[in-house]
PDB file of N, CA and C in Angstrom:
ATOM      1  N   UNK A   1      -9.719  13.367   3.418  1.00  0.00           N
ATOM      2  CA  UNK A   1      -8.836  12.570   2.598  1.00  0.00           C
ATOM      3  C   UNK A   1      -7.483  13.267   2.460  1.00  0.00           C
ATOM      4  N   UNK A   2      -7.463  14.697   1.912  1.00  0.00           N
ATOM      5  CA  UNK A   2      -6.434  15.479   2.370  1.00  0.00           C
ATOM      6  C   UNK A   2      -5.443  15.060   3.169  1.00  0.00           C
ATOM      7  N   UNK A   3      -6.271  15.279   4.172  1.00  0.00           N
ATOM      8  CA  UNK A   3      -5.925  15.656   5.715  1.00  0.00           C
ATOM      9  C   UNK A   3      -4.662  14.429   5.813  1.00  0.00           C
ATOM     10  N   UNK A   4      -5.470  13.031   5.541  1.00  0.00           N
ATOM     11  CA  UNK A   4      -4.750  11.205   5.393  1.00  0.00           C
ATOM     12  C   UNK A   4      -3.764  11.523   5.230  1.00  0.00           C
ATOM     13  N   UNK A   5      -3.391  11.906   3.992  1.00  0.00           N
ATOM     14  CA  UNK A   5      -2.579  11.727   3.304  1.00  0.00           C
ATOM     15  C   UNK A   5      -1.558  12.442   3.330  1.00  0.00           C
ATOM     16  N   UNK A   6      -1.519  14.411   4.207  1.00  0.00           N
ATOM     17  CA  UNK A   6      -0.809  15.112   4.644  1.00  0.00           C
ATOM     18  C   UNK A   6      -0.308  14.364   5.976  1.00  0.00           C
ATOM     19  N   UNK A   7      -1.110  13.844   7.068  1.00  0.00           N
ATOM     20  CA  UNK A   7      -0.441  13.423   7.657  1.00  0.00           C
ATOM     21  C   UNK A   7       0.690  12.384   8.429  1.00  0.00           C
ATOM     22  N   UNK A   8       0.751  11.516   7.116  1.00  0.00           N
ATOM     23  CA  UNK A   8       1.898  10.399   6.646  1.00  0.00           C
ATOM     24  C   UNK A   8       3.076  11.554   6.460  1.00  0.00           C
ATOM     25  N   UNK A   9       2.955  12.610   6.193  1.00  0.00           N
ATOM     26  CA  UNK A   9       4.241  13.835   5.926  1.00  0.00           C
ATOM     27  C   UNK A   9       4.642  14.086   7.056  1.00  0.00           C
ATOM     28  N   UNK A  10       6.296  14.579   7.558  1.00  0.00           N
ATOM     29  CA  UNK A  10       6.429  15.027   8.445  1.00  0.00           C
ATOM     30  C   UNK A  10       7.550  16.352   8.300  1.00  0.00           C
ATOM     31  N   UNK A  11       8.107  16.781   9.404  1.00  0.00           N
ATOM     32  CA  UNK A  11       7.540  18.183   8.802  1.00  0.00           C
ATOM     33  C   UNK A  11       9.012  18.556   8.124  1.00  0.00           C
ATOM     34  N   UNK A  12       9.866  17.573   8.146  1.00  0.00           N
ATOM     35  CA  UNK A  12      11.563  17.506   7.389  1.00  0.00           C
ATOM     36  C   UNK A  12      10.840  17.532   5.829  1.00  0.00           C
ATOM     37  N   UNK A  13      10.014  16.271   5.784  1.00  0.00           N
ATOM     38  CA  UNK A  13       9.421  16.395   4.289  1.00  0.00           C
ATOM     39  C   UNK A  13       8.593  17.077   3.572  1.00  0.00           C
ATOM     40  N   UNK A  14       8.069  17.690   4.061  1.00  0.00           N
ATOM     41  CA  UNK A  14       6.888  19.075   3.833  1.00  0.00           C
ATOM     42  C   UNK A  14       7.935  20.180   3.830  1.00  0.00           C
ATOM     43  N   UNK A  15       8.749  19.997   4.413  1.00  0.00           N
ATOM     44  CA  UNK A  15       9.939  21.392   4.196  1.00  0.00           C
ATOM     45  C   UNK A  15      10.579  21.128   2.737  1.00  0.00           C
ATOM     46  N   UNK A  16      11.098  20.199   2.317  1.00  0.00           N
ATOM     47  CA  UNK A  16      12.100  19.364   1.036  1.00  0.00           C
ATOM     48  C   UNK A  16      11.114  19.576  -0.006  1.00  0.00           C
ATOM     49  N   UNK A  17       9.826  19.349   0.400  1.00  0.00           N
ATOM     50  CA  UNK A  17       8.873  19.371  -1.356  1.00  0.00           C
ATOM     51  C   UNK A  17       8.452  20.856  -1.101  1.00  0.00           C
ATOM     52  N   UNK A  18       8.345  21.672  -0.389  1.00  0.00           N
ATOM     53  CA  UNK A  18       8.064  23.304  -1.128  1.00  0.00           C
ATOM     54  C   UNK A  18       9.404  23.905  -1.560  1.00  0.00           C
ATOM     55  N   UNK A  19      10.930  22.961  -1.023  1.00  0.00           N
ATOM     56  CA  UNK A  19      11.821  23.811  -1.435  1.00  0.00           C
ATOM     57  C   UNK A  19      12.386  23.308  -2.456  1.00  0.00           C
ATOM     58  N   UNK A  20      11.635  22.103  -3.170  1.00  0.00           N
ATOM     59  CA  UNK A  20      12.151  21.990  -4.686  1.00  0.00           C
ATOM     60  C   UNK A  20      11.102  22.386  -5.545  1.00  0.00           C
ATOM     61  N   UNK A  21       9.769  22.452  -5.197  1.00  0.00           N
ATOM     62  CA  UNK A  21       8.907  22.950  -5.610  1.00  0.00           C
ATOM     63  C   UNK A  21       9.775  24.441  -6.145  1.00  0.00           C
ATOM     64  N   UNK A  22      10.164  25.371  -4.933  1.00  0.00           N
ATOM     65  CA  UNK A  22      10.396  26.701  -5.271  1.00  0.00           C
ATOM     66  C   UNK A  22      11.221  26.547  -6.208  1.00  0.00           C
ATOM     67  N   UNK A  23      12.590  25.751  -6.140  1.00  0.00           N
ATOM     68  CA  UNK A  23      13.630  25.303  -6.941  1.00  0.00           C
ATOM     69  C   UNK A  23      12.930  25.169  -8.754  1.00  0.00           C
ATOM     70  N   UNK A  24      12.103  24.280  -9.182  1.00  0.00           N
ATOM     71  CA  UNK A  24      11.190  23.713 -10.265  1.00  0.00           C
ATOM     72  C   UNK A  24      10.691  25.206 -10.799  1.00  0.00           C
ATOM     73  N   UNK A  25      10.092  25.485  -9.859  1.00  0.00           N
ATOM     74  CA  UNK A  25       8.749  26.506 -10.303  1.00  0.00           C
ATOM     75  C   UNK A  25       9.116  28.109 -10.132  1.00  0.00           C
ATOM     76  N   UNK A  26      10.032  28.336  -9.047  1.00  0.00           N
ATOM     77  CA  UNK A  26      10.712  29.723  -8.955  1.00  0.00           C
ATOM     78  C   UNK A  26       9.395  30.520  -8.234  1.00  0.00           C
ATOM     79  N   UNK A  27       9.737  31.571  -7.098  1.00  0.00           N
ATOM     80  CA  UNK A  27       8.768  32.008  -6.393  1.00  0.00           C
ATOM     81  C   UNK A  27       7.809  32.614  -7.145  1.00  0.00           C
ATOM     82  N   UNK A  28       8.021  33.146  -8.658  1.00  0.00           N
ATOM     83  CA  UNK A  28       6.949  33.848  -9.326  1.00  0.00           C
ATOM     84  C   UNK A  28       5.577  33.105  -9.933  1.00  0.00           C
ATOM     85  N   UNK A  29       6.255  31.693  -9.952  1.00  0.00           N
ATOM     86  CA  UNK A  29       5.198  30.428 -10.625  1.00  0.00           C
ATOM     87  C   UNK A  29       4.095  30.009  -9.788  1.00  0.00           C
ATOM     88  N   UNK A  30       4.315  29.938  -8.395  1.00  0.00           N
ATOM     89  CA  UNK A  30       4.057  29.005  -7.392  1.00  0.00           C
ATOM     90  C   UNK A  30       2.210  29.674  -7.405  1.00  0.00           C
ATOM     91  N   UNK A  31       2.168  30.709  -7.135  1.00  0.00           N
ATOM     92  CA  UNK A  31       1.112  31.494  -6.796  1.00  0.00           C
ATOM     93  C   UNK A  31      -0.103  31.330  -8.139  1.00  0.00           C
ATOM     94  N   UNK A  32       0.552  31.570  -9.345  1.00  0.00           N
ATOM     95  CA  UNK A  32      -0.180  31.175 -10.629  1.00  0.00           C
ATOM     96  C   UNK A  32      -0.712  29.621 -10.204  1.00  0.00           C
ATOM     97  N   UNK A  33       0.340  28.363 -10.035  1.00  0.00           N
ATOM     98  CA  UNK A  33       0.308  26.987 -10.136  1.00  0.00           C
ATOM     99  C   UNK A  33      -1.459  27.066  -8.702  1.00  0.00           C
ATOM    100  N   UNK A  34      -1.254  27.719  -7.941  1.00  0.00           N
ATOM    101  CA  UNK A  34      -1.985  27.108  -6.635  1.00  0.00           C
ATOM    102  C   UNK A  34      -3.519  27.640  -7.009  1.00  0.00           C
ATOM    103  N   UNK A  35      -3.471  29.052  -7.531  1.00  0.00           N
ATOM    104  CA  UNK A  35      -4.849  29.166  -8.430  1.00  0.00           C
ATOM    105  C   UNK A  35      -5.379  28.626  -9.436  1.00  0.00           C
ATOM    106  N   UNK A  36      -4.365  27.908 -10.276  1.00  0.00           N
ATOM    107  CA  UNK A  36      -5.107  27.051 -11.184  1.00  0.00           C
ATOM    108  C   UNK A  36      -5.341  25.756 -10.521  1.00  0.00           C
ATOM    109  N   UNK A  37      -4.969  25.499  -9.343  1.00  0.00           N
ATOM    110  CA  UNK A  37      -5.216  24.420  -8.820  1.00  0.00           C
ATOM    111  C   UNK A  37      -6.314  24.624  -8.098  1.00  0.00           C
ATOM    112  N   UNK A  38      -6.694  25.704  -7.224  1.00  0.00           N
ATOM    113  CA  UNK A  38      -7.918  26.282  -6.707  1.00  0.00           C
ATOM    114  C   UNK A  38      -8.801  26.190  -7.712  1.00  0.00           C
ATOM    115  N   UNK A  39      -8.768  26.974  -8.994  1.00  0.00           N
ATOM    116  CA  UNK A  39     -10.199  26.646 -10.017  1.00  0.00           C
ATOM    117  C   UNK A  39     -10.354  25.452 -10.220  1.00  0.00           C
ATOM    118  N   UNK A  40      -9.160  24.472 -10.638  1.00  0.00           N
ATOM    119  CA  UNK A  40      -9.422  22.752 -10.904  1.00  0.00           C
ATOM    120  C   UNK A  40     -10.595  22.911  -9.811  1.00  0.00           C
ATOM    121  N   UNK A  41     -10.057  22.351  -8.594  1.00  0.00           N
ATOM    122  CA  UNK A  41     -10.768  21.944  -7.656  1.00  0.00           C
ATOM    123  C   UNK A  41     -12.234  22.139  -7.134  1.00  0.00           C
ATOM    124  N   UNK A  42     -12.869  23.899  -7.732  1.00  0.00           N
ATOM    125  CA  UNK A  42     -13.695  24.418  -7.585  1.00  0.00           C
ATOM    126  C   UNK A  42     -14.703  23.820  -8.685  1.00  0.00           C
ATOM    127  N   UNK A  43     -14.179  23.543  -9.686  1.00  0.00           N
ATOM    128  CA  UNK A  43     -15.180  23.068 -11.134  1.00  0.00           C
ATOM    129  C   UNK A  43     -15.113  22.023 -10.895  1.00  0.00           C
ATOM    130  N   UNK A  44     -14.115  21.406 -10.120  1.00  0.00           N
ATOM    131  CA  UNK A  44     -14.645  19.390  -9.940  1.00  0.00           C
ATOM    132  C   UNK A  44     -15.528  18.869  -9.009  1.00  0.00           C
ATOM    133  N   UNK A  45     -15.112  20.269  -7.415  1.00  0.00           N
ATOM    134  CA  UNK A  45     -16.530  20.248  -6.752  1.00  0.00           C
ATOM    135  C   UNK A  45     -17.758  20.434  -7.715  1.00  0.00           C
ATOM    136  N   UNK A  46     -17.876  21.496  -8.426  1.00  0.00           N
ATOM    137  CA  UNK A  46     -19.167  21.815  -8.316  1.00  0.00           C
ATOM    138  C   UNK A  46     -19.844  20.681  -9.501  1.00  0.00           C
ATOM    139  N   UNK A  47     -18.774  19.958 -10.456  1.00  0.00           N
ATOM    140  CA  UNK A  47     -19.305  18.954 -11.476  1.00  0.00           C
ATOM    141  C   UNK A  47     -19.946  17.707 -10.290  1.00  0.00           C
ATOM    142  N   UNK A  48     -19.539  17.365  -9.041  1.00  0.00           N
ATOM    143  CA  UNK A  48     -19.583  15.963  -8.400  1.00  0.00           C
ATOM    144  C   UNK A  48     -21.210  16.806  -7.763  1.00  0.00           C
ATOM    145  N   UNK A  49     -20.983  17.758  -7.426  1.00  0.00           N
ATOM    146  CA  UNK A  49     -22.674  18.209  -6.890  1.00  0.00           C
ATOM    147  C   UNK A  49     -23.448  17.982  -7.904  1.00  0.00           C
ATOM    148  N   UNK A  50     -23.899  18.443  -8.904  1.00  0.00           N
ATOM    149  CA  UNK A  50     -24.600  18.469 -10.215  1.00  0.00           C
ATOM    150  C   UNK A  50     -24.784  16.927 -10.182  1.00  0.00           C
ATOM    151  N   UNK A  51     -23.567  16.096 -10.265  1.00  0.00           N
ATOM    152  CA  UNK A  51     -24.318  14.699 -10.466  1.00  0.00           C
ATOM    153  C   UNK A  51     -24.987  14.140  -9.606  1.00  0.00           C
ATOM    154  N   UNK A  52     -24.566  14.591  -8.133  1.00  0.00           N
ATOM    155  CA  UNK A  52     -25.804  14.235  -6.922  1.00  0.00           C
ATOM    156  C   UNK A  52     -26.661  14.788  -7.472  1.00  0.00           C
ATOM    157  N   UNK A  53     -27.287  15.775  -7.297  1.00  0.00           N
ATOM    158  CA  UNK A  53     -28.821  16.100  -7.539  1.00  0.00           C
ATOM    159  C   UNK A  53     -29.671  15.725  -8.732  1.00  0.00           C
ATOM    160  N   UNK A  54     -28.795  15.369  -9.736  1.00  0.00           N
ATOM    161  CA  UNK A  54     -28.933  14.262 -10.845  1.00  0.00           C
ATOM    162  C   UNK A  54     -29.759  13.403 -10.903  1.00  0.00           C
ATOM    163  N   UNK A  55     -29.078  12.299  -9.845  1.00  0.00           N
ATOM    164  CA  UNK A  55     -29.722  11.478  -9.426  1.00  0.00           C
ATOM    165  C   UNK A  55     -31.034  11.255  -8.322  1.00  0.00           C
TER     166      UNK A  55
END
């Protein structure tokens, strides 16, 4: 699904959103922002498993 949706991007625009990203967030933020986005992602996997075996 990722993948979909990265590849509608090309690579002028994937350049423009990390460099306002950096702009927004400043190189010291970015690294904090992508690990809390790594744990999101890790606790929402592991909540969608739990409800498979649930059932």
């Amino acid at each position: 699904m990722i993948i979909s949706i990265l590849g509608s991007f090309g690579t002028t625009e994937i350049v423009v959103i990390v460099f306002l990203a950096l702009l927004l967030f400043g190189g010291k933020k970015i690294p904090e922002l992508m690990r809390g986005l790594g744990i999101g992602l890790k606790e929402f996997k592991k909540a969608i498993e739990s409800e498979e075996t649930n059932k």
